[in-house]
Protein backbone atom coordinates (compact mmCIF):
# COMPACT_ATOMS: atom_id res chain seq x y z
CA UNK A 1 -25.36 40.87 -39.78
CA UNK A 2 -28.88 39.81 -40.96
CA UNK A 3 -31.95 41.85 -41.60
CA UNK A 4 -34.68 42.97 -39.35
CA UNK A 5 -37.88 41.00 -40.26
CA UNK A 6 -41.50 42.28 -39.42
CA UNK A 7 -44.33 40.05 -40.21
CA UNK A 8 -47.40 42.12 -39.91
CA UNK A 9 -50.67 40.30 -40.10
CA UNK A 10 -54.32 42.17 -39.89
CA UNK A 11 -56.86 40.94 -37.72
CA UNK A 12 -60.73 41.16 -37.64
CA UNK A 13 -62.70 39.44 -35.17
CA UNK A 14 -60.49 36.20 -35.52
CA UNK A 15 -60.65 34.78 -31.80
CA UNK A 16 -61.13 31.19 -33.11
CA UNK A 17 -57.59 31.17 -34.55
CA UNK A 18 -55.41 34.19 -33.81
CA UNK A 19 -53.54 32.71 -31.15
CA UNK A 20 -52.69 29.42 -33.50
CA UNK A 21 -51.72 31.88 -36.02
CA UNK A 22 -49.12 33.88 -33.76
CA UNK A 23 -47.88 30.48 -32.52
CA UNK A 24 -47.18 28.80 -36.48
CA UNK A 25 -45.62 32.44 -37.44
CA UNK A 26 -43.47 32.71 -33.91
CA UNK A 27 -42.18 29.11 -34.46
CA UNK A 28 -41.44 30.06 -38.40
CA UNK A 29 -39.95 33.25 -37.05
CA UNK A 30 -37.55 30.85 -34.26
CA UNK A 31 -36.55 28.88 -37.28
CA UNK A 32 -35.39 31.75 -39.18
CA UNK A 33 -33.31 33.34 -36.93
CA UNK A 34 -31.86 30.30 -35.81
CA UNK A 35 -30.61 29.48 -39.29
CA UNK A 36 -29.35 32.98 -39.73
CA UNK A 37 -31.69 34.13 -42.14
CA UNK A 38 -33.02 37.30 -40.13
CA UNK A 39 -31.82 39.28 -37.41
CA UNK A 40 -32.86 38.13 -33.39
CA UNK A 41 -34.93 41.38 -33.30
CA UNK A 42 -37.39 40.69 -35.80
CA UNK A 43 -40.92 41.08 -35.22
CA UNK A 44 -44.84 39.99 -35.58
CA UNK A 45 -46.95 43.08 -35.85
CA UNK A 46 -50.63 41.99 -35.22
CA UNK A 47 -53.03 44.99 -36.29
CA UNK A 48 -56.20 44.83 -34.38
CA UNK A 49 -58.59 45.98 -36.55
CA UNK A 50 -61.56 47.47 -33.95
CA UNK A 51 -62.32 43.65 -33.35
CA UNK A 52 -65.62 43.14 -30.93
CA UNK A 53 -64.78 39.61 -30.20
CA UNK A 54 -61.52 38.66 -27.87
CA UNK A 55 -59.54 39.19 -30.21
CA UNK A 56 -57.51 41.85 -28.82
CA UNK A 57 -57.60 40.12 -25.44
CA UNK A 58 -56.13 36.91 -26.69
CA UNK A 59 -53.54 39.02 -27.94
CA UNK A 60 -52.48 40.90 -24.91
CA UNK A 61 -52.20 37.76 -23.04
CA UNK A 62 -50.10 35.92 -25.75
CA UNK A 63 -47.92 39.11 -25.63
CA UNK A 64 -46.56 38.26 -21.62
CA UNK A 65 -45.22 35.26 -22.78
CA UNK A 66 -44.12 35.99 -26.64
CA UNK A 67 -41.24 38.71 -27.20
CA UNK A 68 -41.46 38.20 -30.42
CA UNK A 69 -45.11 39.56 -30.79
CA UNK A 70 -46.16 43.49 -30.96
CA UNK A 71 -50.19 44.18 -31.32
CA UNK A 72 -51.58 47.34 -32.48
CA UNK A 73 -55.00 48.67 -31.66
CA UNK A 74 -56.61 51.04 -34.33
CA UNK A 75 -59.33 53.21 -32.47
CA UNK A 76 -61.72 51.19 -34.46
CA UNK A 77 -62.34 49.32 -37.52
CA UNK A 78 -60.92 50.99 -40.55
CA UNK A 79 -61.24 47.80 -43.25
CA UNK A 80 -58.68 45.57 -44.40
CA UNK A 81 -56.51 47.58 -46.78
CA UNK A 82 -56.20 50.52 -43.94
CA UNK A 83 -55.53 48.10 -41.42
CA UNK A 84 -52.55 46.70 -43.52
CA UNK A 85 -51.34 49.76 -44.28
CA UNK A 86 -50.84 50.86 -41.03
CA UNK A 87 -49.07 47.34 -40.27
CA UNK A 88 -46.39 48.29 -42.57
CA UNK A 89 -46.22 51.96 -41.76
CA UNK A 90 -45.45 51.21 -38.62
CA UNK A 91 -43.48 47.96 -39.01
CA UNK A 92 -40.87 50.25 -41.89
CA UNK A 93 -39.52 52.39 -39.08
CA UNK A 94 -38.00 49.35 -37.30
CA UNK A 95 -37.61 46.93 -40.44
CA UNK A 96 -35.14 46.56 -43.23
CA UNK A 97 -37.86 44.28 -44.78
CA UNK A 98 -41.46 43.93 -43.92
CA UNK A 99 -44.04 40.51 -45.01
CA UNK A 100 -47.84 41.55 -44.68
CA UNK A 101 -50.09 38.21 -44.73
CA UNK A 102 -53.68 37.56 -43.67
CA UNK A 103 -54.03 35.94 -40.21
CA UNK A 104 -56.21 33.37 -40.76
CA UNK A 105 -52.77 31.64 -41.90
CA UNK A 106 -54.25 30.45 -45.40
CA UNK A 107 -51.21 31.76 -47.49
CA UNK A 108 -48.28 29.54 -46.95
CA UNK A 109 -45.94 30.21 -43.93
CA UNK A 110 -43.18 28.69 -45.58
CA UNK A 111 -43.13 30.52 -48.45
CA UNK A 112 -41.59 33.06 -46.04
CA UNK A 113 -38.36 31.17 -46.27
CA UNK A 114 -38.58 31.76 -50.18
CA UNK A 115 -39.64 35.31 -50.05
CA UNK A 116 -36.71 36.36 -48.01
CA UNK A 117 -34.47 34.07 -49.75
CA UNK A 118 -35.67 36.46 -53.18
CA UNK A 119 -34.93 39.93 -51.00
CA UNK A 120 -31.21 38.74 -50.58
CA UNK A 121 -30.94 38.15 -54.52
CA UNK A 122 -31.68 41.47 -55.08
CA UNK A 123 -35.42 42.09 -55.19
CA UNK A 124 -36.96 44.41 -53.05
CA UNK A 125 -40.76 43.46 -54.00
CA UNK A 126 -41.76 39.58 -53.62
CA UNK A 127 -45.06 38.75 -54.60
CA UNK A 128 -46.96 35.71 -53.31
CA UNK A 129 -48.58 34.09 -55.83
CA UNK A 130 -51.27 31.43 -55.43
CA UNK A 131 -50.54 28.47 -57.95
CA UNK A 132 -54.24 27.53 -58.39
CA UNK A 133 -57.76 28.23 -57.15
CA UNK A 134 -58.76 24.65 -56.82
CA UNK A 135 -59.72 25.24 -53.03
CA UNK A 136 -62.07 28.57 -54.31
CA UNK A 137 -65.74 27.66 -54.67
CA UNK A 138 -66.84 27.53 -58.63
CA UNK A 139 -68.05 31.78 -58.17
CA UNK A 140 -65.45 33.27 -56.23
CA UNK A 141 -62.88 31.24 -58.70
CA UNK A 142 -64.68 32.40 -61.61
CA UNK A 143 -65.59 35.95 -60.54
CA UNK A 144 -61.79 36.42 -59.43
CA UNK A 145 -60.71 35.40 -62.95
CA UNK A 146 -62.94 38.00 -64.37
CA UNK A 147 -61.78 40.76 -62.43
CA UNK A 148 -58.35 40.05 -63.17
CA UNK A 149 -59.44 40.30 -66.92
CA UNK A 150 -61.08 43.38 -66.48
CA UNK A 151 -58.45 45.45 -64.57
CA UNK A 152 -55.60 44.37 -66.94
CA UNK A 153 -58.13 45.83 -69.96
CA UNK A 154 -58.78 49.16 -68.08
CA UNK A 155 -54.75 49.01 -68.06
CA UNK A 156 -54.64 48.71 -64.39
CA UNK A 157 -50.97 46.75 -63.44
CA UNK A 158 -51.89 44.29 -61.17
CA UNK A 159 -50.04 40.83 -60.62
CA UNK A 160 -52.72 37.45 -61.17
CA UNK A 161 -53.59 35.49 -58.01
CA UNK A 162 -51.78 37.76 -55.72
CA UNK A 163 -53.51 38.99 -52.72
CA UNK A 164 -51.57 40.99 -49.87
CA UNK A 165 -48.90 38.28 -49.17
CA UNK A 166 -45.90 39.99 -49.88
CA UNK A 167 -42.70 41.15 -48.80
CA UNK A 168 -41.00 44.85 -49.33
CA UNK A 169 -38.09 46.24 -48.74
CA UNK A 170 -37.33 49.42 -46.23
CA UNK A 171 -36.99 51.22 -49.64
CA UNK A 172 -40.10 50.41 -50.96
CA UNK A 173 -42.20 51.16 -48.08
CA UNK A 174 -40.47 54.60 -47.97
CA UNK A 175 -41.89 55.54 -51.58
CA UNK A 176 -45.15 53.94 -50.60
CA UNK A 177 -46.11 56.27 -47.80
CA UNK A 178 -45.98 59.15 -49.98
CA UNK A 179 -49.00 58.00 -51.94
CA UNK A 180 -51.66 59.68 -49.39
CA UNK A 181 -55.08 58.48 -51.21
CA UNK A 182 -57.54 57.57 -49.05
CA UNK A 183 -59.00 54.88 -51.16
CA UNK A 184 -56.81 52.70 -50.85
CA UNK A 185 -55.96 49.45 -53.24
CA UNK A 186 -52.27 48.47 -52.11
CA UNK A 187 -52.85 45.85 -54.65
CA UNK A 188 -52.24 47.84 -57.09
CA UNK A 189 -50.41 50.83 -55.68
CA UNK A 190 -47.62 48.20 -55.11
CA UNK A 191 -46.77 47.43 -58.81
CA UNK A 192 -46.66 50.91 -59.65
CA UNK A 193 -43.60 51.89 -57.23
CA UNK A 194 -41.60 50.08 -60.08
CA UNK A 195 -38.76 48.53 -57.90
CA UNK A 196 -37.12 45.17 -59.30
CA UNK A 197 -39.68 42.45 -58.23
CA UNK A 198 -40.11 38.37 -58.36
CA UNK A 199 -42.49 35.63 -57.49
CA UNK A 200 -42.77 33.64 -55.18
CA UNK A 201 -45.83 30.20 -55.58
CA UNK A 202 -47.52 28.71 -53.31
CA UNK A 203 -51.06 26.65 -52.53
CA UNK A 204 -52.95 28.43 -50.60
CA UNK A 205 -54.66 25.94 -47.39
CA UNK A 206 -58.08 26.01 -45.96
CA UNK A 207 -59.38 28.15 -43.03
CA UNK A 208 -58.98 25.80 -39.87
CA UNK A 209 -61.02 27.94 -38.03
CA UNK A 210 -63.73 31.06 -38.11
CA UNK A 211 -65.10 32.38 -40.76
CA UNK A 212 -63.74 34.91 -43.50
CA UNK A 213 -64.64 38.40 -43.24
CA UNK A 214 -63.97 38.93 -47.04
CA UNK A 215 -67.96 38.49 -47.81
CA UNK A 216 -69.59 39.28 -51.14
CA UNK A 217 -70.33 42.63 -50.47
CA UNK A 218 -66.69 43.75 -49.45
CA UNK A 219 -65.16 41.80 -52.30
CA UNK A 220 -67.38 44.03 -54.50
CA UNK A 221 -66.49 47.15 -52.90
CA UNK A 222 -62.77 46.06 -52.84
CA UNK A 223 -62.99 45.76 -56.70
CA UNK A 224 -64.76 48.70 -57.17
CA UNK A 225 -61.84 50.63 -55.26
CA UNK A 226 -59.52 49.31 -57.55
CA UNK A 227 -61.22 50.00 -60.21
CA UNK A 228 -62.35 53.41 -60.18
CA UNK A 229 -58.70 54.19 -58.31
CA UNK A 230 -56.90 53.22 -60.78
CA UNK A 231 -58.67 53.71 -64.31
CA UNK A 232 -60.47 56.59 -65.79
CA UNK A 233 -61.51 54.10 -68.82
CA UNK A 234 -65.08 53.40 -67.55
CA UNK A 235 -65.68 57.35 -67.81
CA UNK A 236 -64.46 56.92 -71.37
CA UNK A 237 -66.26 53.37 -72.00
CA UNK A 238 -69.56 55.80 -70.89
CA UNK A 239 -68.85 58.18 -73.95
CA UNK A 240 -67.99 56.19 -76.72
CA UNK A 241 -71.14 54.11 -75.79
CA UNK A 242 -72.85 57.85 -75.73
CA UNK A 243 -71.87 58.49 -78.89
CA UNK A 244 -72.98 54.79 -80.16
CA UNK A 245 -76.52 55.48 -78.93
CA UNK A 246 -76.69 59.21 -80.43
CA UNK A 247 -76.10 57.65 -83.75
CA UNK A 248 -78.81 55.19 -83.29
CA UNK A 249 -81.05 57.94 -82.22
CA UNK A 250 -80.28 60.09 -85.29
CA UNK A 251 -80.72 57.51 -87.13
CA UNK A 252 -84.00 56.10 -85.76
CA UNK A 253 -85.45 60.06 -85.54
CA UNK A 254 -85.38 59.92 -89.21
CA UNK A 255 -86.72 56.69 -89.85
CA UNK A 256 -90.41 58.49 -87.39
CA UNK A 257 -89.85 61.60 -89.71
CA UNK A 258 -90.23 59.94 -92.96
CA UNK A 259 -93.03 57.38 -91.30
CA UNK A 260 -94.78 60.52 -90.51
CA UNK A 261 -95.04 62.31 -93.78
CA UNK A 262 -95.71 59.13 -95.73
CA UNK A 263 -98.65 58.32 -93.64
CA UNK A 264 -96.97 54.80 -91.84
CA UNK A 265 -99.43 53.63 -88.13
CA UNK A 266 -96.95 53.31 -85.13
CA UNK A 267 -99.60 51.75 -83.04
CA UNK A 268 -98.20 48.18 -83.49
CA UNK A 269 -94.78 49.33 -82.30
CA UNK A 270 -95.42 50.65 -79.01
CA UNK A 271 -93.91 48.02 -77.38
CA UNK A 272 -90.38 48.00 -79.62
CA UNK A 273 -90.99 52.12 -78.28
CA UNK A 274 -91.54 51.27 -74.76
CA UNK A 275 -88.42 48.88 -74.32
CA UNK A 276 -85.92 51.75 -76.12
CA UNK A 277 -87.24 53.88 -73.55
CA UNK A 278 -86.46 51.41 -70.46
CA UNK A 279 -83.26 50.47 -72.02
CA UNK A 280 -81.89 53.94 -72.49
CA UNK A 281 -83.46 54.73 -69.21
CA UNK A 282 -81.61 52.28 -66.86
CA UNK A 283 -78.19 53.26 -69.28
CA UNK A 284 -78.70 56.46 -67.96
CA UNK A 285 -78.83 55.68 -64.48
CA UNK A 286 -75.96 53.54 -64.70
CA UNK A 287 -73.33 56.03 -66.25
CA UNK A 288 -74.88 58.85 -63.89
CA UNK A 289 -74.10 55.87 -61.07
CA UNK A 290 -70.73 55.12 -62.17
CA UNK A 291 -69.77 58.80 -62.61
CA UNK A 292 -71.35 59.59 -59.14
CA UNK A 293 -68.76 56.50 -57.84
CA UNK A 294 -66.06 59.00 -59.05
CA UNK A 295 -67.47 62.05 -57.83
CA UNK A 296 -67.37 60.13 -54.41
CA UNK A 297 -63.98 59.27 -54.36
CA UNK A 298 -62.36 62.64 -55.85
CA UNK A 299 -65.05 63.71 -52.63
CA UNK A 300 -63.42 61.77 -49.90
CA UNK A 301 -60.07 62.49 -51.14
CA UNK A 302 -60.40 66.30 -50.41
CA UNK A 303 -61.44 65.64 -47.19
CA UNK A 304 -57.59 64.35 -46.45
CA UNK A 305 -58.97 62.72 -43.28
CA UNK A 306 -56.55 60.41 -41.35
CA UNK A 307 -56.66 56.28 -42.93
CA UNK A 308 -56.58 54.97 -39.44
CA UNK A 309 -55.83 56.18 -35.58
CA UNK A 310 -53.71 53.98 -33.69
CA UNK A 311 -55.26 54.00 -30.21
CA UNK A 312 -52.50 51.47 -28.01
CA UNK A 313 -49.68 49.68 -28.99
CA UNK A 314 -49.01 46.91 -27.08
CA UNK A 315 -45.36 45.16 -26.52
């Protein structure tokens, strides 16, 4: 007997192509079980993430007709990572394996195939892996690259060019509910749970339809997460840099004592003066900033409050 198969797939105000997306998956889903690759009673999970479009009433239309599709309805929107999250939490109770994937369709659906084809070797953790950025605009390509950089140097495990297309065993998803932070970054939670793991590549396509949701502003907040989730390092970056600057200030108080008692005129370096005081000035905003960012999250954490609410779940 095969395994059960869930394919969960987040949704945000995606009207233009959600019901093309549940179509390319269901026929991908047909193929699989006809070739004995996945149990008849496996699943597309659709999470609903408090769309204001017709998103959600697309869905409940394509669900008369589809028995393959389940939708569910969070009481409103909780962001991407949440949204997923409850996908999979949901989709583990059912599911010996689970694939989460965006649903504007732009990671491969037929690197499903390969994904489950890894699960059967053996691995309980496939990653899908983009095999280039040439579709990326020259910033987002660029900027992605750097944040890559910069989380593997705060010593943050996270896999290059991997987004949320992945597959996980029953297993896995077990272990991963019992990490209950609120700020979530499954991105990097994921590689932490340790389990033996592969790689699957693909090319990742252009949106046929709609726009992405993933603006500038939520990428930045999505890094931010991940950084300040997983890595204490920028606290410690802060004091060294502390330290640095005391130094200079020792260093520099001398250099005004000794100017003083041999009589030197200061006058013509009130400007050198002036920019030491704006640059140690906006320093000091930014640590108290980036230490504030963790004050937030320890803040939020305590709180415990609920990730998501699932209002309906529709079958």
């Amino acid at each position: 007997m095969n395994d059960i198969l869930y394919i969960v797939m987040p949704a945000y105000n995606e009207e233009e192509i959600i019901e093309s997306s549940v179509n390319l998956v269901t026929e991908q889903l047909k193929y699989l079980i006809k070739n004995k690759k996945i149990d008849k009673s496996s699943k597309i999970v659709v999470v609903d993430d408090g769309s204001i479009d017709r998103t959600l009433e697309i869905l409940k239309k394509i669900t008369i007709k589809n028995k393959y599709l389940e939708v569910i309805k969070l009481s409103r929107n909780c962001g991407h990572q949440n949204a997923m999250y409850a996908g999979v939490m949901y989709s583990k109770n059912y599911a010996d394996m689970v694939i989460s994937m965006d649903a504007d369709l732009q990671d491969d659906i037929d690197a499903i195939e390969k994904m489950i084809d890894e699960y059967y070797k053996g691995n309980e953790i496939v990653y899908g892996v983009r095999n280039n950025r040439d579709s990326d605009t020259y910033f987002k390509r660029n900027s992605a690259l750097l944040f890559y950089k910069f989380m593997k140097f705060l010593g943050v495990e996270i896999i290059y060019n991997h987004a949320d297309y992945r597959l996980m065993s029953k297993r896995c998803l077990e272990e991963l509910s019992k990490y209950e932070e609120s700020n979530l970054f499954l991105r990097g939670i994921i590689p932490m749970l340790g389990f033996k793991s592969s790689k699957v590549y693909y090319k990742r396509k252009e949106r046929k339809a709609g726009i992405s949701k993933y603006n500038l502003r939520k990428m930045f907040g999505l890094a931010l997460d991940g950084i300040t989730s997983f890595s204490v390092k920028p606290i410690r970056i802060i004091i060294n840099i502390g330290f640095v600057f005391s130094f200079f200030s020792i260093v520099y108080l001398i250099y005004v004592v000794i100017g003083y008692f041999t009589g030197a005129q200061y006058i013509s370096g009130w400007a050198s003066i002036i920019a030491f005081i704006c640059f140690f000035g906006s320093f000091q905003v930014l640590c108290i900033g980036i230490i504030g960012e963790y004050i937030s999250k320890i803040y939020l954490e305590t709180k415990k409050r609920p990730k998501y609410i699932i209002e309906e779940i529709i079958k």
